[in-house]
C-alpha atoms as a PDB file:
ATOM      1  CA  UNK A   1      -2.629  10.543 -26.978  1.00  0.00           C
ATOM      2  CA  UNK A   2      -3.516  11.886 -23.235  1.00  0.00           C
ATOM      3  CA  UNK A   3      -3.292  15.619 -22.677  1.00  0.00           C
ATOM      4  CA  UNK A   4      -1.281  16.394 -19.681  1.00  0.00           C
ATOM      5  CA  UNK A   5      -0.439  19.747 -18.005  1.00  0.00           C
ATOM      6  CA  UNK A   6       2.025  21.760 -19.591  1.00  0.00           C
ATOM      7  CA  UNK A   7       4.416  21.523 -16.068  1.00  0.00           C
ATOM      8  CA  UNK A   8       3.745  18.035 -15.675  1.00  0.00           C
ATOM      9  CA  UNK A   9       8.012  15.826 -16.392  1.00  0.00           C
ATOM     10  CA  UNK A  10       6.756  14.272 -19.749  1.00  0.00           C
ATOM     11  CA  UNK A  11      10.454  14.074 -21.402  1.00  0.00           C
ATOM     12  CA  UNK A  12      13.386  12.113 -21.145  1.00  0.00           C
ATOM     13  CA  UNK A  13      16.588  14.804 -21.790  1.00  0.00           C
ATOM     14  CA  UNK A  14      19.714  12.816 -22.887  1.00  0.00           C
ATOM     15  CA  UNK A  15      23.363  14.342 -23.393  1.00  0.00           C
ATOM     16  CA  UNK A  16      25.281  14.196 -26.130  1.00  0.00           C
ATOM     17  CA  UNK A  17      26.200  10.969 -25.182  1.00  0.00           C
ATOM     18  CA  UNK A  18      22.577   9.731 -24.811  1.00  0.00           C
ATOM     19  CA  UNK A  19      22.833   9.762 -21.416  1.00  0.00           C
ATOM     20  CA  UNK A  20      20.366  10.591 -18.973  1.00  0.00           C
ATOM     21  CA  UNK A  21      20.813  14.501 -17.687  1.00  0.00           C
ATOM     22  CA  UNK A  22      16.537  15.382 -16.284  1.00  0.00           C
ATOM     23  CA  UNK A  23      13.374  14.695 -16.788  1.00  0.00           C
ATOM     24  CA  UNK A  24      11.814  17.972 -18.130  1.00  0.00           C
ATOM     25  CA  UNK A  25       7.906  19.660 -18.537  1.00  0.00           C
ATOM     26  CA  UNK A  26       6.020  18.890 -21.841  1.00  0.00           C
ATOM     27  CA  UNK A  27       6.037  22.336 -22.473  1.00  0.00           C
ATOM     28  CA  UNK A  28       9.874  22.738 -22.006  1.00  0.00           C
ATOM     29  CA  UNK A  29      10.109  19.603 -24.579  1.00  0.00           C
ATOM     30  CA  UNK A  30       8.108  21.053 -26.716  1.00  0.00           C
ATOM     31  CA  UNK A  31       9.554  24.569 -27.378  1.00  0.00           C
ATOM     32  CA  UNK A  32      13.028  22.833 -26.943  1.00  0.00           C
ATOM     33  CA  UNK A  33      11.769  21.079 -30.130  1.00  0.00           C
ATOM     34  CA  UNK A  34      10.198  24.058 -32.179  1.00  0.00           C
ATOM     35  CA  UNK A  35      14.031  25.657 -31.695  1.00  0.00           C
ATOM     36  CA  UNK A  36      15.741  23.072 -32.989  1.00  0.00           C
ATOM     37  CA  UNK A  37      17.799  22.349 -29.540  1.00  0.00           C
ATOM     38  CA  UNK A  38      16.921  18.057 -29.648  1.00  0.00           C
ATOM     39  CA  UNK A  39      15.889  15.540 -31.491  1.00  0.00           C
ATOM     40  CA  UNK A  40      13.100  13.100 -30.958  1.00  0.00           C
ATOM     41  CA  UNK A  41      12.735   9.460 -30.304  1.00  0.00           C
ATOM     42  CA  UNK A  42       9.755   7.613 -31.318  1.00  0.00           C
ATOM     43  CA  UNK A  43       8.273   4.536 -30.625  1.00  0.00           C
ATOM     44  CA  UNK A  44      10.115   3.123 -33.568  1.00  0.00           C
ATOM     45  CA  UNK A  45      13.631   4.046 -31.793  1.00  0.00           C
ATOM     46  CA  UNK A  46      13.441   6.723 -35.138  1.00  0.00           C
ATOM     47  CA  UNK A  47      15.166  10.068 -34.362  1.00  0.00           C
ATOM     48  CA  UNK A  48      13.602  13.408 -36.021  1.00  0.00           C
ATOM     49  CA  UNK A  49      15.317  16.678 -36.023  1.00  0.00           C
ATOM     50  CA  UNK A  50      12.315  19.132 -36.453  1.00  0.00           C
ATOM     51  CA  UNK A  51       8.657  19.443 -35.401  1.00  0.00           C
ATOM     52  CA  UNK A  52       6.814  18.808 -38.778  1.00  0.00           C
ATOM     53  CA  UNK A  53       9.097  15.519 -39.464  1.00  0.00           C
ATOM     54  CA  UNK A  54       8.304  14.770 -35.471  1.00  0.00           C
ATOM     55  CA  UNK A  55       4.346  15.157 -36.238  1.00  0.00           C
ATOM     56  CA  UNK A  56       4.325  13.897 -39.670  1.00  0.00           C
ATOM     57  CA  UNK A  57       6.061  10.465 -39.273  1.00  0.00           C
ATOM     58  CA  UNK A  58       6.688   9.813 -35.965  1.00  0.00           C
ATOM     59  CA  UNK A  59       5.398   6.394 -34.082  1.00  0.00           C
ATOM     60  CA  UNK A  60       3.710   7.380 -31.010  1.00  0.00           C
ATOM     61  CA  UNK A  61       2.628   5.731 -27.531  1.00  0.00           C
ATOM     62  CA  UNK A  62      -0.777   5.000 -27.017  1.00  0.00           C
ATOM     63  CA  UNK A  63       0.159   6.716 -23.864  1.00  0.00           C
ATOM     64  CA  UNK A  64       1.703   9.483 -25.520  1.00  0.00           C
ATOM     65  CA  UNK A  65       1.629  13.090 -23.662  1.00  0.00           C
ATOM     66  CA  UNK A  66       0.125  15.521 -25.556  1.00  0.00           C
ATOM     67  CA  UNK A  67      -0.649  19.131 -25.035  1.00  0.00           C
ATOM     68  CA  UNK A  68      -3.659  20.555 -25.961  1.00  0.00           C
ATOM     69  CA  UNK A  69      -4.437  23.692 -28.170  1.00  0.00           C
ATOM     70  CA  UNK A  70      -8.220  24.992 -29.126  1.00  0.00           C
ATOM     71  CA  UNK A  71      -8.676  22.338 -31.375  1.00  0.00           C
ATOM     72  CA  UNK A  72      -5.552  20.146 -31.740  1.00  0.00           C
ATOM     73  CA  UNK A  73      -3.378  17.438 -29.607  1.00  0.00           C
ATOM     74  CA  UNK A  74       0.194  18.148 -30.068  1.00  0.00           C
ATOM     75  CA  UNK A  75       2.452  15.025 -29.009  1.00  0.00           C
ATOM     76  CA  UNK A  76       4.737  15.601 -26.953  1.00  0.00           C
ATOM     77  CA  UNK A  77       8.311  13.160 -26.972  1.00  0.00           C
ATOM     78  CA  UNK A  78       9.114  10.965 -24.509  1.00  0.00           C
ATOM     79  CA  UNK A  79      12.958  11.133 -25.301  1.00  0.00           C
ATOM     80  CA  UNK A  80      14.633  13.990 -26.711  1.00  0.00           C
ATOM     81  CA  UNK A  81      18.638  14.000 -27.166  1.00  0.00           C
ATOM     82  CA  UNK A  82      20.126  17.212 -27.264  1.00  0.00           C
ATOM     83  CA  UNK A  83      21.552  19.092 -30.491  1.00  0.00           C
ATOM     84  CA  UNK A  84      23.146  22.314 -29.388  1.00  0.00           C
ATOM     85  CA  UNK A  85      24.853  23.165 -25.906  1.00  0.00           C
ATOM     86  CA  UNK A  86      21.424  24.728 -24.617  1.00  0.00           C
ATOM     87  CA  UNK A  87      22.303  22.133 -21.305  1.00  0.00           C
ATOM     88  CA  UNK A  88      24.609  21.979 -19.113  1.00  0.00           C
ATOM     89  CA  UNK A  89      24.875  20.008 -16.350  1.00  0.00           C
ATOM     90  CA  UNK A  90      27.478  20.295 -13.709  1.00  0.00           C
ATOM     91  CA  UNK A  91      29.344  17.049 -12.508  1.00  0.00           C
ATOM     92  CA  UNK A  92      27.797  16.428  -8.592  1.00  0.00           C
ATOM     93  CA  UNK A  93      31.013  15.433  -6.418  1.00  0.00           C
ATOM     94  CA  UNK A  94      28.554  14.455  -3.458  1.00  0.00           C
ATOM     95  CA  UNK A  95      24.601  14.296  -3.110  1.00  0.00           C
ATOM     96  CA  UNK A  96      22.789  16.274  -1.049  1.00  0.00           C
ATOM     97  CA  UNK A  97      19.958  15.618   1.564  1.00  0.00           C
ATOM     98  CA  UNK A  98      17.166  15.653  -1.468  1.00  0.00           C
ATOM     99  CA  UNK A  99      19.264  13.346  -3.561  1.00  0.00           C
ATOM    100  CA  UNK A 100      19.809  10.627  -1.214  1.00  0.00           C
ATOM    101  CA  UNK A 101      16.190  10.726   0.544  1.00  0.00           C
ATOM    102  CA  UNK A 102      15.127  10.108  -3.413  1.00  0.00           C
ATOM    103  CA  UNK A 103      18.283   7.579  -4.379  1.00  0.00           C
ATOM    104  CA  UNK A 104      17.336   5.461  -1.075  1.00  0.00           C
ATOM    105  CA  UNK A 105      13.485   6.396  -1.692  1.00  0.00           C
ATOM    106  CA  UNK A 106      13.286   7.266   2.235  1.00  0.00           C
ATOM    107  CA  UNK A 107      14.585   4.441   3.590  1.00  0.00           C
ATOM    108  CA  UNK A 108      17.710   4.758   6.930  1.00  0.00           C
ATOM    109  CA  UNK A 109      20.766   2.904   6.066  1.00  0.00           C
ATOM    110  CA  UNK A 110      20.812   1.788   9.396  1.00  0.00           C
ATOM    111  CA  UNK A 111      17.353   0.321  10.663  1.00  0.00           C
ATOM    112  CA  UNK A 112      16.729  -0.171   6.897  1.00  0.00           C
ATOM    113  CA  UNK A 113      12.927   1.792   7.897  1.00  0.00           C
ATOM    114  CA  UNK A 114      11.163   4.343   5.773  1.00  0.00           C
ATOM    115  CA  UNK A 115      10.855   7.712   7.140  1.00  0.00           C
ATOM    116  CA  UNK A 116       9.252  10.755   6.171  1.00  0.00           C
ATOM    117  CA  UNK A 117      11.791  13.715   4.954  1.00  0.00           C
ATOM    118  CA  UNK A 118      11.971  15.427   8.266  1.00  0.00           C
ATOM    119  CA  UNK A 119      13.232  12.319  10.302  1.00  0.00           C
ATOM    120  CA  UNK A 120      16.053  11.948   7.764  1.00  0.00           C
ATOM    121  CA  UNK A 121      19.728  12.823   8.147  1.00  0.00           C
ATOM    122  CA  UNK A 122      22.960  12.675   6.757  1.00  0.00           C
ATOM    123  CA  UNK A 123      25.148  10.592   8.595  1.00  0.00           C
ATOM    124  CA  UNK A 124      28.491  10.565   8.870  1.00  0.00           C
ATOM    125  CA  UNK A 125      29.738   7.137   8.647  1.00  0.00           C
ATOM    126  CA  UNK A 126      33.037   7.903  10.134  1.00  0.00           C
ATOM    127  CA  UNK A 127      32.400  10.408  12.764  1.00  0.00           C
ATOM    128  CA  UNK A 128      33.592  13.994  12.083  1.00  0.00           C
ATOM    129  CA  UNK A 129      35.216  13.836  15.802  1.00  0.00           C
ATOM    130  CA  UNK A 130      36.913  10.412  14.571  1.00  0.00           C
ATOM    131  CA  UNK A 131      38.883  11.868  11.848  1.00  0.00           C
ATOM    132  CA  UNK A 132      35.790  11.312   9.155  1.00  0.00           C
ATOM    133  CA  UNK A 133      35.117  14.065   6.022  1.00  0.00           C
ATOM    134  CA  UNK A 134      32.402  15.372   4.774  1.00  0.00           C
ATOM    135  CA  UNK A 135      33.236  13.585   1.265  1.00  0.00           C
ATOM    136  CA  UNK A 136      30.438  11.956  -0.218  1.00  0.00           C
ATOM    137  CA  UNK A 137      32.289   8.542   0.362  1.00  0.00           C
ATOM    138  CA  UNK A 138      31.811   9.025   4.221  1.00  0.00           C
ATOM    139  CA  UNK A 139      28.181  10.005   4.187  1.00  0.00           C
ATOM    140  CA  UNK A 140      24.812   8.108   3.798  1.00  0.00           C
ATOM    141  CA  UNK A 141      21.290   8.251   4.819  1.00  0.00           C
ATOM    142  CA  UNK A 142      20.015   7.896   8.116  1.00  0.00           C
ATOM    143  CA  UNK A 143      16.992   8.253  10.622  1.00  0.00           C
ATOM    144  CA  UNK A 144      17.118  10.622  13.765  1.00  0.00           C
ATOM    145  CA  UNK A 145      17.062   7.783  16.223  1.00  0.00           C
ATOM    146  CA  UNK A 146      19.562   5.910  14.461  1.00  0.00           C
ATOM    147  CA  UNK A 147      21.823   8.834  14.013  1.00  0.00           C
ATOM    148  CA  UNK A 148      21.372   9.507  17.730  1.00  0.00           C
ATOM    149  CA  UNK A 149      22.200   5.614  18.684  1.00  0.00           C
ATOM    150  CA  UNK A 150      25.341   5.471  16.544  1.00  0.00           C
ATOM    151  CA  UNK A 151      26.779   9.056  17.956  1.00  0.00           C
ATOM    152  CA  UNK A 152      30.541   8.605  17.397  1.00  0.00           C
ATOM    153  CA  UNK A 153      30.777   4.615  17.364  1.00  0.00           C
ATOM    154  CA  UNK A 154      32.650   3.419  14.669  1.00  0.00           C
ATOM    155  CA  UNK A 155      32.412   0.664  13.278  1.00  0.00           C
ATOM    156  CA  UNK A 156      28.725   1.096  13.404  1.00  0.00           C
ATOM    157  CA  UNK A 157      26.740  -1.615  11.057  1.00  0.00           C
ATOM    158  CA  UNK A 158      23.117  -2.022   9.776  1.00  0.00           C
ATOM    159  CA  UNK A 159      20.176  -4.244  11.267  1.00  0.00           C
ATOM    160  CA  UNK A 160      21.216  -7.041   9.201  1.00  0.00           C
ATOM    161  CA  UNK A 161      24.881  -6.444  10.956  1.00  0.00           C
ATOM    162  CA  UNK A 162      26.156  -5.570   7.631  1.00  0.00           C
ATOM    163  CA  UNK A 163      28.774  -2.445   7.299  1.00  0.00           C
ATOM    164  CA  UNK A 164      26.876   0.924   5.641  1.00  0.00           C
ATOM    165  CA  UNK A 165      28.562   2.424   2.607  1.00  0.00           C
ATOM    166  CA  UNK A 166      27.946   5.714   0.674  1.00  0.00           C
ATOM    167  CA  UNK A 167      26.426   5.603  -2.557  1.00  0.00           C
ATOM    168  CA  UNK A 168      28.247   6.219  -5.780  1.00  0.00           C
ATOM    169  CA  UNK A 169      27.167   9.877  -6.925  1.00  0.00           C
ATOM    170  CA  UNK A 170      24.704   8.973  -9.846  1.00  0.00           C
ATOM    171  CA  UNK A 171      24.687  10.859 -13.356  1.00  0.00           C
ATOM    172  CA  UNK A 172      21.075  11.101 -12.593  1.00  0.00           C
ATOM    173  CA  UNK A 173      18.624  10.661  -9.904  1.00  0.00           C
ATOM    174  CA  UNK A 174      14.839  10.743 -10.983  1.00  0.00           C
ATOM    175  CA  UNK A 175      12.550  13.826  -9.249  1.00  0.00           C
ATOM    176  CA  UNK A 176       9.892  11.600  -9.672  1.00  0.00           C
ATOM    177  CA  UNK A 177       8.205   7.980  -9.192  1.00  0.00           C
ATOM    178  CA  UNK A 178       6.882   7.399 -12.641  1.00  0.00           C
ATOM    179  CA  UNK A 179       9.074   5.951 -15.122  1.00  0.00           C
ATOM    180  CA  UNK A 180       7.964   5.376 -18.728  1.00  0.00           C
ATOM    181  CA  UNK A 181       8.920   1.853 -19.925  1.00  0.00           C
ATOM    182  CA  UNK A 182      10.990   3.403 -22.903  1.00  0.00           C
ATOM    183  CA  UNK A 183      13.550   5.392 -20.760  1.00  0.00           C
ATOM    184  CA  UNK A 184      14.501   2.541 -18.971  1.00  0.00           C
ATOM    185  CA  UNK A 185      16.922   1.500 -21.959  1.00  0.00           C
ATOM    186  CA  UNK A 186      18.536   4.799 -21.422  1.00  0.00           C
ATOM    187  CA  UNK A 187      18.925   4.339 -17.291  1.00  0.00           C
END
């Protein structure tokens, strides 16, 4: 087991569907456990509905997060599926500047280039002044210079002359970079 930092994203959080709705703290995982609000996955795939089942037979990670008291590791679950309506998680109709920098990982839709966060736009892939909305099917990431080289053109297309789309709106966009290897069945 590794002890991480109580804030640190340690969990999985799946629906009641089992699918993915965040990535939450170890601490948030584990009090989420102690009241009875999700059940655990281990290693094994095995799901456990309370703490003393989840630290009695559970299969852990050699990896496994842990938190750390005076004198004992407490593991911490990589996957927990809720049990009770403690989360809710509105529907997104259209991502915002933080969710496609992340979804596209910082990378114009245009000149295909990585930028930091502050030389990234949202680009309207119609133009407003053409007739285009400001649904998320007309609007997609892209870099100041490119934004400023398109202006109103339409059609405008990519480096590799291909036509830019918008995203589908994702159920879930990770906050982070690290992935653990058993969440990717659930993703």
């Amino acid at each position: 087991m590794i002890p991480v930092n109580p804030q640190t994203r340690t969990t999985l959080l799946l629906d009641f569907a089992w699918q993915p709705v965040a990535t939450i703290t170890a601490r948030a995982a584990f009090l989420h456990l102690i009241r009875g609000h999700v059940s655990c996955l281990d290693k094994e795939h095995q799901t456990f509905d309370s703490m003393n089942h989840w630290l009695e037979y559970a299969s852990l990670y050699e990896d496994q997060p842990a938190l750390r008291s005076a004198k004992t590791l407490w593991p911490i679950p990589t996957v927990v599926v809720v049990t009770s309506k403690f989360y809710h998680k509105p529907k997104k109709t259209k991502m915002s500047i933080n969710d496609l920098v992340r979804y596209y990982k910082n990378t114009c839709q245009y000149c295909l280039e990585k930028f930091p966060f502050a030389e990234l736009t949202i680009d309207h892939i119609i133009p407003k002044s053409k007739g285009g909305t400001d649904e998320h099917s007309n609007r997609t990431l892209c870099c100041l210079k490119c934004n400023q080289k398109k202006s109103n053109k339409i059609p405008f297309f990519n480096i590799k002359n291909q036509p830019v789309k918008a995203p589908e709106v994702p159920k879930f966009i990770f906050e982070h970079d690290e992935i653990r290897k058993e969440w990717e069945i659930h993703i």
